[in-house]
PDB file of N, CA and C in Angstrom:
ATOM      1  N   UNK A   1     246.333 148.857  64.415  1.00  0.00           N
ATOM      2  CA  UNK A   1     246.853 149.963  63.635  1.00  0.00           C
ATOM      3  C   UNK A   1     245.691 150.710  62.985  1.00  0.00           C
ATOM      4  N   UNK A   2     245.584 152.076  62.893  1.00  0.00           N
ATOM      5  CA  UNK A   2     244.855 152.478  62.635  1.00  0.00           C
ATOM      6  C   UNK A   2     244.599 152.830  61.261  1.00  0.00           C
ATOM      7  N   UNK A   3     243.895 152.922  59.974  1.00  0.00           N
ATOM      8  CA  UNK A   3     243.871 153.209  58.798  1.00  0.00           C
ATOM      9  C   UNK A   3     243.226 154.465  58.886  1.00  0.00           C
ATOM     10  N   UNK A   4     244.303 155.192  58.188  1.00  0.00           N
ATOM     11  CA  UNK A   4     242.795 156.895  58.126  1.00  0.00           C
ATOM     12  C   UNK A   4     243.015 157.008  56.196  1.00  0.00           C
ATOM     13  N   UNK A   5     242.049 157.090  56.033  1.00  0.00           N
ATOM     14  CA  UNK A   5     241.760 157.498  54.333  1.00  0.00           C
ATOM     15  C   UNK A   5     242.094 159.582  53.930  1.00  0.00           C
ATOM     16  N   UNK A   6     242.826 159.424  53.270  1.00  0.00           N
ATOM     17  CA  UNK A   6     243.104 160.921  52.365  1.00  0.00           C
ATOM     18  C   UNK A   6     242.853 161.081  51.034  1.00  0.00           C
ATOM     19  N   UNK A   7     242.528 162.314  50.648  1.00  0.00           N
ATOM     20  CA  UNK A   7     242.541 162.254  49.197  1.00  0.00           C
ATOM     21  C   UNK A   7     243.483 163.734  48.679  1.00  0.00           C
ATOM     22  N   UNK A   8     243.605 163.546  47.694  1.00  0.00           N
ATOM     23  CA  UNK A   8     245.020 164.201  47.186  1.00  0.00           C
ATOM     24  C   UNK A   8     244.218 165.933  46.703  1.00  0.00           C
ATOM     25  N   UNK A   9     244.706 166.714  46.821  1.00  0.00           N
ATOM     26  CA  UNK A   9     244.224 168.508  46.612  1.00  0.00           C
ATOM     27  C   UNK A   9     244.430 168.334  45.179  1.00  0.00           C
ATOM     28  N   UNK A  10     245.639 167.414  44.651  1.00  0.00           N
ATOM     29  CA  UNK A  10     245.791 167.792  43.087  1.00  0.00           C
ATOM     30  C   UNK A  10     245.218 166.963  42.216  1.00  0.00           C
ATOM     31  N   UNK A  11     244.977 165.663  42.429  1.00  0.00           N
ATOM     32  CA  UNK A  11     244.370 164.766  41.332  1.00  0.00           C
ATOM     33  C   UNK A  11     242.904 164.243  41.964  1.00  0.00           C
ATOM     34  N   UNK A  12     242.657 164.401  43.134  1.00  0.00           N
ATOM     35  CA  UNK A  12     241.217 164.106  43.894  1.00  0.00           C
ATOM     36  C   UNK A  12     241.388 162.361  43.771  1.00  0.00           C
ATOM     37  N   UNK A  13     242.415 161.970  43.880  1.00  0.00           N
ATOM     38  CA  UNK A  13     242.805 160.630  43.870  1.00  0.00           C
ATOM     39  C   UNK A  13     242.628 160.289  45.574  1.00  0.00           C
ATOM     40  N   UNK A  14     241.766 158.914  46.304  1.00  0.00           N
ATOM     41  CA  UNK A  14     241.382 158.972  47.241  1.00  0.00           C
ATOM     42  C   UNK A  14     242.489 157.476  47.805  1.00  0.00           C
ATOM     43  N   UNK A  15     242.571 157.720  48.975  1.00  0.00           N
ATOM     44  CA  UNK A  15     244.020 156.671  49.561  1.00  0.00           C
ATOM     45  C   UNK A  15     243.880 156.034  51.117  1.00  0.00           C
ATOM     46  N   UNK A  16     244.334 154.768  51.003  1.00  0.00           N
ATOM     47  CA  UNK A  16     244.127 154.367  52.643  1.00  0.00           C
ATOM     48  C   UNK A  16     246.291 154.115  53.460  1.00  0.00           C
ATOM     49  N   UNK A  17     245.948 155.088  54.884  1.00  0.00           N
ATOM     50  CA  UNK A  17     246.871 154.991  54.861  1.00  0.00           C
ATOM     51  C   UNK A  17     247.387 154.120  55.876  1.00  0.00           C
ATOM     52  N   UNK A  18     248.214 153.420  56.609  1.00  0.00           N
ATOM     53  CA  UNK A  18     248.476 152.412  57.871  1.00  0.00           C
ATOM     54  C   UNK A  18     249.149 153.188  58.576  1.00  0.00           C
ATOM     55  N   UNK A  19     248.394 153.374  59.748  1.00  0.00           N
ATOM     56  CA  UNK A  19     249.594 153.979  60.583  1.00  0.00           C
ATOM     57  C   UNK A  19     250.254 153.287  61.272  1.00  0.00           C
ATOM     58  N   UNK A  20     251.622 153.241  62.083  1.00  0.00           N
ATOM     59  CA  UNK A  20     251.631 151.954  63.073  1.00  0.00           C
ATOM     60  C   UNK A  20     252.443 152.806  64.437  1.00  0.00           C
ATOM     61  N   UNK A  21     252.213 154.130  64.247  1.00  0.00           N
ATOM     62  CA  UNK A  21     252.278 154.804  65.964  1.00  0.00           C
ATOM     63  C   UNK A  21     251.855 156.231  66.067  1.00  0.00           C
ATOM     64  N   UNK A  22     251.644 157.256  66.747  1.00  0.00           N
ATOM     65  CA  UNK A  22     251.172 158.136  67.099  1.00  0.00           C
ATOM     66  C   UNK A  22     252.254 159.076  66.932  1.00  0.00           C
ATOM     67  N   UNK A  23     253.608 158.497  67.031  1.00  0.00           N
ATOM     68  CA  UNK A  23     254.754 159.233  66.569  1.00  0.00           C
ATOM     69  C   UNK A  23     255.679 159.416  64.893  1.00  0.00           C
ATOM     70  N   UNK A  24     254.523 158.542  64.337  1.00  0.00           N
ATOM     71  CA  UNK A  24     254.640 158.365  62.984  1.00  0.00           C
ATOM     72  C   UNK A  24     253.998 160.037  62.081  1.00  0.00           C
ATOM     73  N   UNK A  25     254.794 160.822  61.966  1.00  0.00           N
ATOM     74  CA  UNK A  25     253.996 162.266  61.190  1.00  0.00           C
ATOM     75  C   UNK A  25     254.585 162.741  60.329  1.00  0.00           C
ATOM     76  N   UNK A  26     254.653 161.871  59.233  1.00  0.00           N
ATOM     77  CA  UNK A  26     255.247 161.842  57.540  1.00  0.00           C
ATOM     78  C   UNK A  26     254.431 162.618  57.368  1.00  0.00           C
ATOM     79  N   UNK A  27     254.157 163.546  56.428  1.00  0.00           N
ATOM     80  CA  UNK A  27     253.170 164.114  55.381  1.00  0.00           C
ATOM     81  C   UNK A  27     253.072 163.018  54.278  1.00  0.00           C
ATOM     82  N   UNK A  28     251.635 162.600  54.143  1.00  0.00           N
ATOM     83  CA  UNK A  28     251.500 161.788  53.422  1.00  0.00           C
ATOM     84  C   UNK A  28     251.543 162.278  52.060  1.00  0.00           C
ATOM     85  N   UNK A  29     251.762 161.225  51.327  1.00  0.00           N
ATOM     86  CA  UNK A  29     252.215 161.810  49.404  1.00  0.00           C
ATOM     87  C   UNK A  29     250.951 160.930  49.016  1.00  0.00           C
ATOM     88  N   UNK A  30     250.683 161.399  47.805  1.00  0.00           N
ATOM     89  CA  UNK A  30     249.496 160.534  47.229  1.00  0.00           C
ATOM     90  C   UNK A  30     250.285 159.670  46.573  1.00  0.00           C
ATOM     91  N   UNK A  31     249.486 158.690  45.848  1.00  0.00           N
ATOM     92  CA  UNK A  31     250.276 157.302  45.320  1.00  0.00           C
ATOM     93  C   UNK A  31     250.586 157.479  43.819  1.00  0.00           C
ATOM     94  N   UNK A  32     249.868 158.233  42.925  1.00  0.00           N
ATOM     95  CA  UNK A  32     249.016 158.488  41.516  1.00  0.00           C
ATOM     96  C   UNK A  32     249.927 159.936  41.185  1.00  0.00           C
ATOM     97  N   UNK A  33     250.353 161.145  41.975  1.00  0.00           N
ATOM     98  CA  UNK A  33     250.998 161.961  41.895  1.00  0.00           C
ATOM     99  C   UNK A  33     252.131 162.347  42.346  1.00  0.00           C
ATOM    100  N   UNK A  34     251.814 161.989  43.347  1.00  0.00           N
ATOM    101  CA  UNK A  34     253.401 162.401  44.666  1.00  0.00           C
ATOM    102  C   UNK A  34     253.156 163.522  45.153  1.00  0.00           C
ATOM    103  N   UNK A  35     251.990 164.175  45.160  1.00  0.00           N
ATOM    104  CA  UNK A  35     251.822 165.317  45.665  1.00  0.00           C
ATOM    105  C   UNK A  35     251.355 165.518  47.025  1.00  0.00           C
ATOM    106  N   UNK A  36     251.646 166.319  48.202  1.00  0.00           N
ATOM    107  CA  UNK A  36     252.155 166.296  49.380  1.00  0.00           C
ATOM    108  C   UNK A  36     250.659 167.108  49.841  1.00  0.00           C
ATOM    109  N   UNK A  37     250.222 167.467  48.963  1.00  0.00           N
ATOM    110  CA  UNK A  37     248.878 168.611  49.403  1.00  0.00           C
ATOM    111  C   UNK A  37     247.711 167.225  49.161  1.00  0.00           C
ATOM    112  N   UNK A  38     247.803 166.461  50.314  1.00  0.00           N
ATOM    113  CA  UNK A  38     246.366 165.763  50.756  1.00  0.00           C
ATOM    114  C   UNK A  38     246.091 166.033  52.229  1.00  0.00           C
ATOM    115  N   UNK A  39     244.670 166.039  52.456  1.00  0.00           N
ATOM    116  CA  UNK A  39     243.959 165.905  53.378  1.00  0.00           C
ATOM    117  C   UNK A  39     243.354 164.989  54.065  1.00  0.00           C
ATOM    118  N   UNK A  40     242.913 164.707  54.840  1.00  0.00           N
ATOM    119  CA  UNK A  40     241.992 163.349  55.707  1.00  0.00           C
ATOM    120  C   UNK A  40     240.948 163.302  55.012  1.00  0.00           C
ATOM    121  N   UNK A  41     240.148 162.412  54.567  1.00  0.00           N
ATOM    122  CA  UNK A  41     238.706 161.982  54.459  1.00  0.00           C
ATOM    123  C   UNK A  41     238.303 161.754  55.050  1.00  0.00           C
ATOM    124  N   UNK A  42     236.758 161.988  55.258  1.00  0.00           N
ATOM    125  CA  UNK A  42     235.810 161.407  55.801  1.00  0.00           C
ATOM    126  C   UNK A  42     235.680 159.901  55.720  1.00  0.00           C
ATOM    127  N   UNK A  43     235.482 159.231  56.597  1.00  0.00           N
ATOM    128  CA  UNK A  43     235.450 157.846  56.386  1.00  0.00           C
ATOM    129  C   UNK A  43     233.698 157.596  56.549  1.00  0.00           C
ATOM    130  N   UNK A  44     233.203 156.301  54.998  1.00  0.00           N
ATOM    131  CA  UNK A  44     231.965 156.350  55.736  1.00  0.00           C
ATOM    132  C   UNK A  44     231.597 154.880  55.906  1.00  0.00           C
ATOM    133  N   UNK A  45     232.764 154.196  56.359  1.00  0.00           N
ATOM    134  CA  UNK A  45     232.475 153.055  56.447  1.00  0.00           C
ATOM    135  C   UNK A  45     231.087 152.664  57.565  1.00  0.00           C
ATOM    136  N   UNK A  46     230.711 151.652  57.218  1.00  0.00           N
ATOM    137  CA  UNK A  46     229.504 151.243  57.957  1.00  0.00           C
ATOM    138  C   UNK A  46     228.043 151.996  57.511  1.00  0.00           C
ATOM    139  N   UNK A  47     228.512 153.088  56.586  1.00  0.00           N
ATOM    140  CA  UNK A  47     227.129 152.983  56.056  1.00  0.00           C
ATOM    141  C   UNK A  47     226.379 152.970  54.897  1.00  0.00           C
ATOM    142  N   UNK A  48     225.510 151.777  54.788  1.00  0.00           N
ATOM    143  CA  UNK A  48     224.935 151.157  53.468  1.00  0.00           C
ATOM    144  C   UNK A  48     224.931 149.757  53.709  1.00  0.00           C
ATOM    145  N   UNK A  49     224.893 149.385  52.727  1.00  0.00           N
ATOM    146  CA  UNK A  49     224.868 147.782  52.892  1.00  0.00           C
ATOM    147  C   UNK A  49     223.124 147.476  52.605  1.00  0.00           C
ATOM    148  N   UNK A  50     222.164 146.408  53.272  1.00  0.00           N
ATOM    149  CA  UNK A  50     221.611 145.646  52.992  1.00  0.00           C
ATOM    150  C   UNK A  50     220.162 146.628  54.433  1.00  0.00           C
ATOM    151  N   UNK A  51     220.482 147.305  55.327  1.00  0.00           N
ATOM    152  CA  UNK A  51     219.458 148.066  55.931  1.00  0.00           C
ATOM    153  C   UNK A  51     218.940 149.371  55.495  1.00  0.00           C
ATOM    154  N   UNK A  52     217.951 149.895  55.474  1.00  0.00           N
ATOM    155  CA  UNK A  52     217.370 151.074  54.982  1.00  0.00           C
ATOM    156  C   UNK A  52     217.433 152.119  55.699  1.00  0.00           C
ATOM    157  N   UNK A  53     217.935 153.024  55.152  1.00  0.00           N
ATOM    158  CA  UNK A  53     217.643 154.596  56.485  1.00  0.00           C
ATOM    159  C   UNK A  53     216.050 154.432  56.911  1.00  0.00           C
ATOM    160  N   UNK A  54     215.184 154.269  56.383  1.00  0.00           N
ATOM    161  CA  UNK A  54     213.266 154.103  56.809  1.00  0.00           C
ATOM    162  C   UNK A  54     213.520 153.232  58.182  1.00  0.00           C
ATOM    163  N   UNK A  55     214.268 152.684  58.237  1.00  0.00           N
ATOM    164  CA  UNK A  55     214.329 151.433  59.770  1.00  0.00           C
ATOM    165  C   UNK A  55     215.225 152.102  60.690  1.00  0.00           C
ATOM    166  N   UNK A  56     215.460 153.443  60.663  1.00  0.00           N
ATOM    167  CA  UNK A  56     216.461 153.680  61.837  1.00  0.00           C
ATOM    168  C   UNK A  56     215.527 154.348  63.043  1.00  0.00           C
ATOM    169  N   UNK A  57     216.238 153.110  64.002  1.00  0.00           N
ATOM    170  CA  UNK A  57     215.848 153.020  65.239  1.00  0.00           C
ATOM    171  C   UNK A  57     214.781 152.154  65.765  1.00  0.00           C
ATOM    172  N   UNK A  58     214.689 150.850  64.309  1.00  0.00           N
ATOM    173  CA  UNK A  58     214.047 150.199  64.313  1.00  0.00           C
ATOM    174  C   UNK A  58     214.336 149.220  64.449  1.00  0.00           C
ATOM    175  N   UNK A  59     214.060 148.280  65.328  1.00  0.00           N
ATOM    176  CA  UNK A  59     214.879 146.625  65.708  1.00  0.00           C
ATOM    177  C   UNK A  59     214.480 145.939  64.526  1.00  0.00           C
ATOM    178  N   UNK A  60     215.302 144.889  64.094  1.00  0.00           N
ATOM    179  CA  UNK A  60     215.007 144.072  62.871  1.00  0.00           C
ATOM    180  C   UNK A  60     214.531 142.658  63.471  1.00  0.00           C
ATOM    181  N   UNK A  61     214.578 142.765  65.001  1.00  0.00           N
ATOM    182  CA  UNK A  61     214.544 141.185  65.351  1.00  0.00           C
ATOM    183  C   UNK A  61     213.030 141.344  66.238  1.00  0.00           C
ATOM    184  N   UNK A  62     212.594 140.617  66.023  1.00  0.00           N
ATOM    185  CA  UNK A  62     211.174 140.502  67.285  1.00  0.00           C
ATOM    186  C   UNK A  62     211.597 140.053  68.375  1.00  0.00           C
ATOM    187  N   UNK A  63     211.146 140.525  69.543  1.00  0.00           N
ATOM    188  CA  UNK A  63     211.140 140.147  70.577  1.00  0.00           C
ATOM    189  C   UNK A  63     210.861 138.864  70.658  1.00  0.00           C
ATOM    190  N   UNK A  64     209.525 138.153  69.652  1.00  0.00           N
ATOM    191  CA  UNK A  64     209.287 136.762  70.007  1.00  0.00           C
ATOM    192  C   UNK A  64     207.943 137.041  71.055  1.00  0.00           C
ATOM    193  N   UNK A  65     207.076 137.484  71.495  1.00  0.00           N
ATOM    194  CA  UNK A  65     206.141 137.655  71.967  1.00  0.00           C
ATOM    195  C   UNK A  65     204.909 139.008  71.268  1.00  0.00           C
ATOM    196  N   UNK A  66     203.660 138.835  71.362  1.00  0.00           N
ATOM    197  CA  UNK A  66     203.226 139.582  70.290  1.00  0.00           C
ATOM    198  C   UNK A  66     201.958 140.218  71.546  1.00  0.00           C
TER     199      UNK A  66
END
């Protein structure tokens, strides 16, 4: 099932939603208002954590031969 994240036009209140079909096309309501004027977010999962932008495209593992 797919989760897509929205956030609300009126309170900037941000939301995860479950979808469970392609034929599912409620207008989503925010949770905090009830207001019907939200949009999709950007999702930015996967980035941050514990690697540095300075290492991109940089292997973290050695080959093991020098």
């Amino acid at each position: 099932m797919p989760i897509y994240e929205y956030q609300c036009d009126d309170c900037g209140e941000r939301f995860e939603l479950f979808v469970r079909s392609s034929a599912q096309r409620d207008t989503p309501t925010c949770p905090k208002c009830d207001s019907t004027k939200v949009h999709k977010a950007i999702s930015l999962f996967g980035l941050g954590g514990s690697s540095s932008s300075s290492g991109l495209g940089a292997s973290s593992c050695s080959p093991g031969f020098t």
